[in-house]
N, C-alpha and C. Protein backbone atom coordinates (compact mmCIF):
# COMPACT_ATOMS: atom_id res chain seq x y z
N UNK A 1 16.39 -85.71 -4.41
CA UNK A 1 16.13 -85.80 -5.82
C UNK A 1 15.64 -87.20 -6.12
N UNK A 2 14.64 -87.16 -6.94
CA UNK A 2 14.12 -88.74 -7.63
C UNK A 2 14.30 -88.89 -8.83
N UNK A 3 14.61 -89.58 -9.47
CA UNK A 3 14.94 -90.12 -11.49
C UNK A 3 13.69 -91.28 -10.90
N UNK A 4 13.38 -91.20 -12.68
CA UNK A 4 13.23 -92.60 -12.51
C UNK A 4 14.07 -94.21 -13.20
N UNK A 5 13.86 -94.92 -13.00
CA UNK A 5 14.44 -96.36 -13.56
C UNK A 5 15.61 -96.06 -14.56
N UNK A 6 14.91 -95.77 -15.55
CA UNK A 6 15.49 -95.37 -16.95
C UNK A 6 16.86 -94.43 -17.17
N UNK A 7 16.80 -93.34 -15.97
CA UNK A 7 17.92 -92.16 -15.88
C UNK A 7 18.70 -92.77 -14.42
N UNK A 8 18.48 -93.90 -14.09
CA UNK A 8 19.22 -93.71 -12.48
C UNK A 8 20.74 -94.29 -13.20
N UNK A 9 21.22 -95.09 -13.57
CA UNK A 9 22.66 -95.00 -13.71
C UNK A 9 23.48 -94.03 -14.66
N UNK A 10 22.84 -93.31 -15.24
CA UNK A 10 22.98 -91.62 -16.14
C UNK A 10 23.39 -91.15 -14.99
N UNK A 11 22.44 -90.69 -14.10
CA UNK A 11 22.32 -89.82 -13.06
C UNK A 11 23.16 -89.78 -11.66
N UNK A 12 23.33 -91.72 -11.55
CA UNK A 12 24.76 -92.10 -10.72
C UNK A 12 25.79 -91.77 -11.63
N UNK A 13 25.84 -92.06 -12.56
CA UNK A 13 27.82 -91.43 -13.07
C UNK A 13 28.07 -90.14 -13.13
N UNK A 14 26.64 -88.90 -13.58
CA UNK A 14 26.79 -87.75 -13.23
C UNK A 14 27.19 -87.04 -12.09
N UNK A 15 26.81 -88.04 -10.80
CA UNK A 15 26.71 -87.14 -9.21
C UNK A 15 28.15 -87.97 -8.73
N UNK A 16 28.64 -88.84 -9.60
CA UNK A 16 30.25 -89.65 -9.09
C UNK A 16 31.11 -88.61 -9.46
N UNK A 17 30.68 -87.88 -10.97
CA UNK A 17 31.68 -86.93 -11.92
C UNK A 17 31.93 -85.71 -11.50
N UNK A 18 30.09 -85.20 -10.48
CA UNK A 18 30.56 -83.96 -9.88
C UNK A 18 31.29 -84.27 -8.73
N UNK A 19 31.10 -85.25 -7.88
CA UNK A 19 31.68 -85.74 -6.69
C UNK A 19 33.60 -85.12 -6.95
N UNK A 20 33.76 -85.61 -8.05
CA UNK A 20 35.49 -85.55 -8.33
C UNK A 20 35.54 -84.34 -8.84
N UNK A 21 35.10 -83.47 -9.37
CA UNK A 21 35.33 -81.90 -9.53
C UNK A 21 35.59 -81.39 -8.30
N UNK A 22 34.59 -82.22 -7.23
CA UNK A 22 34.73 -80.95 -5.90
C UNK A 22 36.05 -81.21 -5.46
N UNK A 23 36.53 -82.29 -5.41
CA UNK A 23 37.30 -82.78 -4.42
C UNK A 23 38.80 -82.60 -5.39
N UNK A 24 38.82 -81.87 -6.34
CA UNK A 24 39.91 -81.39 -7.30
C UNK A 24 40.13 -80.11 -7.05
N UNK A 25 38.55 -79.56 -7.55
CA UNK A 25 38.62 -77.97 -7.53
C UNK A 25 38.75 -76.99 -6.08
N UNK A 26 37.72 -77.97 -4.68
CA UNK A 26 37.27 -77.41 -4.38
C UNK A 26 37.94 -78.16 -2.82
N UNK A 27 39.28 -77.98 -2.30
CA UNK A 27 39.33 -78.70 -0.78
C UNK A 27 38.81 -78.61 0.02
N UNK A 28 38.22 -77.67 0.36
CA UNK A 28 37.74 -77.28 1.39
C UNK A 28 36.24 -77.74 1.47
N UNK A 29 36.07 -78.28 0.54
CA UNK A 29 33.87 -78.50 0.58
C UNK A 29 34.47 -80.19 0.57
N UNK A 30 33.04 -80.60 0.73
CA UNK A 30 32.85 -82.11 0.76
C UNK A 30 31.47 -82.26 0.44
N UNK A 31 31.60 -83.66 -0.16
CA UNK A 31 30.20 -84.03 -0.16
C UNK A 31 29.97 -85.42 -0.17
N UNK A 32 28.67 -86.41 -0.11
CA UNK A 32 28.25 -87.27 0.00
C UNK A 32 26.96 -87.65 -1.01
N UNK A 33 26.56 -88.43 -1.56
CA UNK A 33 25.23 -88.89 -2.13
C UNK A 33 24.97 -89.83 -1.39
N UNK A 34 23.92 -89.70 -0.77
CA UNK A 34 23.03 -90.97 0.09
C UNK A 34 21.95 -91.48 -1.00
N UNK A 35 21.51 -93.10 -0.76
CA UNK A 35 20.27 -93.10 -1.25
C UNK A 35 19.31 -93.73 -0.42
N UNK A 36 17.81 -93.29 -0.68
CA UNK A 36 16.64 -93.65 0.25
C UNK A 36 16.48 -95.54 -0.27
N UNK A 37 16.68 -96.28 1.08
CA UNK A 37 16.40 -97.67 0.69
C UNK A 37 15.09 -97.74 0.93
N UNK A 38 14.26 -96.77 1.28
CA UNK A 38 12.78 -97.39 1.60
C UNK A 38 12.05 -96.80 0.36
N UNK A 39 12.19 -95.45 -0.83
CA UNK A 39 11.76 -95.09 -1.94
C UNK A 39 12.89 -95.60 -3.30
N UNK A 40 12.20 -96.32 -4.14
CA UNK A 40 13.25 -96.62 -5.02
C UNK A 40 13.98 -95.37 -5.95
N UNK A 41 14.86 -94.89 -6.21
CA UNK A 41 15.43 -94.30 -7.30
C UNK A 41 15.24 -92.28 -6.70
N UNK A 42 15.80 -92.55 -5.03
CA UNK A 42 15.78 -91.33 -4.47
C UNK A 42 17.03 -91.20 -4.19
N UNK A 43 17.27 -89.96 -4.02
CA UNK A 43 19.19 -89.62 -3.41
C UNK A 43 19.12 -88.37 -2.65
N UNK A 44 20.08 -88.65 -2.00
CA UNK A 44 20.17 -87.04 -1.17
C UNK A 44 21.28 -86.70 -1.39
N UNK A 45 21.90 -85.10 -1.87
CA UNK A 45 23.09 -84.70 -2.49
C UNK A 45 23.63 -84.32 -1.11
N UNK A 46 24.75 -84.47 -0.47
CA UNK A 46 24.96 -83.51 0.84
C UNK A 46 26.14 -82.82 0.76
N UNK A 47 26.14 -81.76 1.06
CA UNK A 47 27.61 -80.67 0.62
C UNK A 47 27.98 -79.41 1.72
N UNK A 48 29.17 -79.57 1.70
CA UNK A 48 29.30 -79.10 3.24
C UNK A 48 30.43 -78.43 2.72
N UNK A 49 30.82 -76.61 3.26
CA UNK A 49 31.71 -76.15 3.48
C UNK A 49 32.01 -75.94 4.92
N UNK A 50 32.92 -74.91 4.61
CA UNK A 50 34.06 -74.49 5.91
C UNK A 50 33.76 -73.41 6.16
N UNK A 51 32.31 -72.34 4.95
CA UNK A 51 32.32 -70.95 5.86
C UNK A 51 31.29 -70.46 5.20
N UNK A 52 30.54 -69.85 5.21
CA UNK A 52 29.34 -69.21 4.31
C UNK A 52 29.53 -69.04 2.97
N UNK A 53 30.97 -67.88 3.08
CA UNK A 53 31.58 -67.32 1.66
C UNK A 53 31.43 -68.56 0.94
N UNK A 54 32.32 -69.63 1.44
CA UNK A 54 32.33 -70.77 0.52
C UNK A 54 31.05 -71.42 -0.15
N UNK A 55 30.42 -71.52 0.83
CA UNK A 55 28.91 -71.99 0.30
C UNK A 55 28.16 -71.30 -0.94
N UNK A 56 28.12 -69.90 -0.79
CA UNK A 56 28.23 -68.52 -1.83
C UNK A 56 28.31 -69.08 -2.65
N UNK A 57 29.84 -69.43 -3.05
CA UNK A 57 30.84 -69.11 -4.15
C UNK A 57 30.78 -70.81 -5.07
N UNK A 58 30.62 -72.07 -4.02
CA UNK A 58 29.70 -72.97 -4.86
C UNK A 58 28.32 -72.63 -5.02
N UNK A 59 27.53 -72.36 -4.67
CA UNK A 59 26.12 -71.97 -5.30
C UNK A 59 26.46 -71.44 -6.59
N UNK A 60 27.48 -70.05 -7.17
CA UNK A 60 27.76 -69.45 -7.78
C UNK A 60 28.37 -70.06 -9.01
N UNK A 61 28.73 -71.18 -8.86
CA UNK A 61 29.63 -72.30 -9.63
C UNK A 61 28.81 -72.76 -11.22
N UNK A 62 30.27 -73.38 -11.73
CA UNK A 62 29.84 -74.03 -12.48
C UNK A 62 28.94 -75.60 -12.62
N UNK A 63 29.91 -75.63 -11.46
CA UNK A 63 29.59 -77.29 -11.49
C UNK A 63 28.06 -77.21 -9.98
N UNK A 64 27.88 -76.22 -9.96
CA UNK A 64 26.72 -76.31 -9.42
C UNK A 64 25.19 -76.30 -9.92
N UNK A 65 25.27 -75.41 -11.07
CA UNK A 65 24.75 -75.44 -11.86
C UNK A 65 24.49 -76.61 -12.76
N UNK A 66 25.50 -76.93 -12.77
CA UNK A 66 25.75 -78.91 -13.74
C UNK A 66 25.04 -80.07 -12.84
N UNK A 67 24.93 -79.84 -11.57
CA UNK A 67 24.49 -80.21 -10.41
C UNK A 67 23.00 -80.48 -10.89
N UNK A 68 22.48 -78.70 -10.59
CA UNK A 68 20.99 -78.64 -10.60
C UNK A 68 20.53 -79.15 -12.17
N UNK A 69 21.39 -78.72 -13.08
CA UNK A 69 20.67 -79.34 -14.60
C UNK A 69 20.52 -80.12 -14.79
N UNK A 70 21.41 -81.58 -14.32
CA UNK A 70 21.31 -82.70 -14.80
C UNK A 70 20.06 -83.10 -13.85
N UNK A 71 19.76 -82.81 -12.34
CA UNK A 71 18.83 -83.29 -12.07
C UNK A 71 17.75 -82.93 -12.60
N UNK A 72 17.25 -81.73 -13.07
CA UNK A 72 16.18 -81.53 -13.55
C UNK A 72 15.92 -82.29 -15.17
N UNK A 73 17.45 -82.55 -15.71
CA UNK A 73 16.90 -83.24 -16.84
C UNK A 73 16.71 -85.08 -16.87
N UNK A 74 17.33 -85.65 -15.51
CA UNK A 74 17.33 -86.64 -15.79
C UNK A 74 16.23 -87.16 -14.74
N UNK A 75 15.83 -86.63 -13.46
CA UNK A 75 14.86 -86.59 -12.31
C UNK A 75 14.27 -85.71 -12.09
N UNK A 76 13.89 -85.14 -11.17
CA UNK A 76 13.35 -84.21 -10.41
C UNK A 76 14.13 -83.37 -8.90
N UNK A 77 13.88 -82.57 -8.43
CA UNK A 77 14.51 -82.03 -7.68
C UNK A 77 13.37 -81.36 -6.70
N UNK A 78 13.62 -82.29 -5.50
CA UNK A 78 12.72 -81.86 -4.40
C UNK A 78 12.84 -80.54 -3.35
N UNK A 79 14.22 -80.41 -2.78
CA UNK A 79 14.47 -79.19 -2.43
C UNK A 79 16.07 -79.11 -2.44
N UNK A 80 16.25 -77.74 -2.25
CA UNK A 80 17.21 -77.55 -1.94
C UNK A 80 17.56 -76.80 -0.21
N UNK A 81 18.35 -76.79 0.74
CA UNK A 81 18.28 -76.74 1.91
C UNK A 81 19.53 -76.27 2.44
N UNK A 82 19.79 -75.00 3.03
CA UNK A 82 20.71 -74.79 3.62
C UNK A 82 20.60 -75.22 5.63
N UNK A 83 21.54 -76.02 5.55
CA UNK A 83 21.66 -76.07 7.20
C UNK A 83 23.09 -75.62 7.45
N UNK A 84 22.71 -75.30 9.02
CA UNK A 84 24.19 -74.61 9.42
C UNK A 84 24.51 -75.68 10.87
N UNK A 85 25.67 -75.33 10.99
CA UNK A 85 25.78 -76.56 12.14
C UNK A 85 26.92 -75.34 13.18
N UNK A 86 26.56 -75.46 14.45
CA UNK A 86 27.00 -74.66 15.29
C UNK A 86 27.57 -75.80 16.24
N UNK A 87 28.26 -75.39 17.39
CA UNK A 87 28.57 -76.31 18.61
C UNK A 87 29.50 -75.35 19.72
N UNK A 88 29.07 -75.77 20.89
CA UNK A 88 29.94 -74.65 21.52
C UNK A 88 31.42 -75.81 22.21
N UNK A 89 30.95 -77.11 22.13
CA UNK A 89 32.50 -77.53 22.14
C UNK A 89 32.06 -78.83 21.83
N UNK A 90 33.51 -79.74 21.45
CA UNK A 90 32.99 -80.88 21.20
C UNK A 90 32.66 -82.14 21.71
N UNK A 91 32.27 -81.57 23.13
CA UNK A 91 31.41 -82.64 24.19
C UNK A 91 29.63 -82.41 23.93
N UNK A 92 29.41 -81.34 23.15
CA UNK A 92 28.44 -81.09 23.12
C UNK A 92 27.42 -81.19 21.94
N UNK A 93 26.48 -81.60 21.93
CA UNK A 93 25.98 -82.17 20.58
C UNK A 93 25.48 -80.60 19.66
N UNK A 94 25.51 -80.91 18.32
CA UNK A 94 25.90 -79.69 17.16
C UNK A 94 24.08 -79.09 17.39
N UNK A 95 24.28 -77.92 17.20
CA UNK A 95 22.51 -77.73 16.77
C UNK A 95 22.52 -77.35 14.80
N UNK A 96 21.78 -78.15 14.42
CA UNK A 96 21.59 -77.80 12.95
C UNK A 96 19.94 -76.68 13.04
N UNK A 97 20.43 -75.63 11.90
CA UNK A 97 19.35 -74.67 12.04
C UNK A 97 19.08 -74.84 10.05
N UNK A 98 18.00 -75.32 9.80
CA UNK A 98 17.35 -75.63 8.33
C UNK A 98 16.64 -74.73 7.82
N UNK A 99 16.77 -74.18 6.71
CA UNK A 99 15.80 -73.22 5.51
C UNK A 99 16.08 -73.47 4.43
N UNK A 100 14.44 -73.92 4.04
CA UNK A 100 14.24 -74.52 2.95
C UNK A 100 14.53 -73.05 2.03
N UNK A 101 15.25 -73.78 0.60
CA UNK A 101 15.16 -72.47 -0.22
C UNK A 101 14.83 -72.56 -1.92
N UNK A 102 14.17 -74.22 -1.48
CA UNK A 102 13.90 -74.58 -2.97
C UNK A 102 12.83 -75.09 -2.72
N UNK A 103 11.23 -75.09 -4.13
CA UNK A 103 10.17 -75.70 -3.94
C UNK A 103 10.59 -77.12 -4.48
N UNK A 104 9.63 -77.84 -4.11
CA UNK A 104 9.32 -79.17 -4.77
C UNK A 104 9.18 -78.95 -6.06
N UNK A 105 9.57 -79.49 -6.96
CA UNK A 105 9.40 -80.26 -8.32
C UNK A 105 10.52 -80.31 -9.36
């Protein structure tokens, strides 16, 4: 996701506020906001469950939705991306399998 100048500390207290819903409502998910140091005023949302259903059932959410709105009202929203992460033990490095399921803009 990109804001520009004007919406980026709006847009940081929004993704701090959903940050603490998950981690109230939701134990089992996690998440992270990264930001791009080489594009100014970029972030990457990252959100991770424990099982598909779960993934579902946040997509399905409220605060997911609060998610996607505020970015579209305060930035833009580049994609959205499901990856899955497999491993057959943990000597062995994970394979992530990616599909895109959101356009650019």
């Amino acid at each position: 996701m990109t804001t520009q100048q004007i919406h980026r500390r709006e847009l940081i207290q929004t993704l701090e506020g959903l940050m603490g819903r998950i981690s109230e409502s939701e134990p089992d998910c996690g998440c992270e906001v990264f930001e791009d140091l080489a594009v100014a005023n970029r972030f990457l949302w990252s959100e991770w469950w424990s099982s598909s259903e779960e993934c579902r059932a946040a997509e399905a959410s409220e605060r997911f939705r609060a998610l996607i709105g505020a970015i579209k009202v305060l930035g833009s929203l580049e994609s959205v991306r499901h990856v899955s992460r497999t491993a057959g033990s943990d000597r062995e490095p994970a394979e992530f399998n990616q599909k895109k399921i959101g356009p650019r803009g």
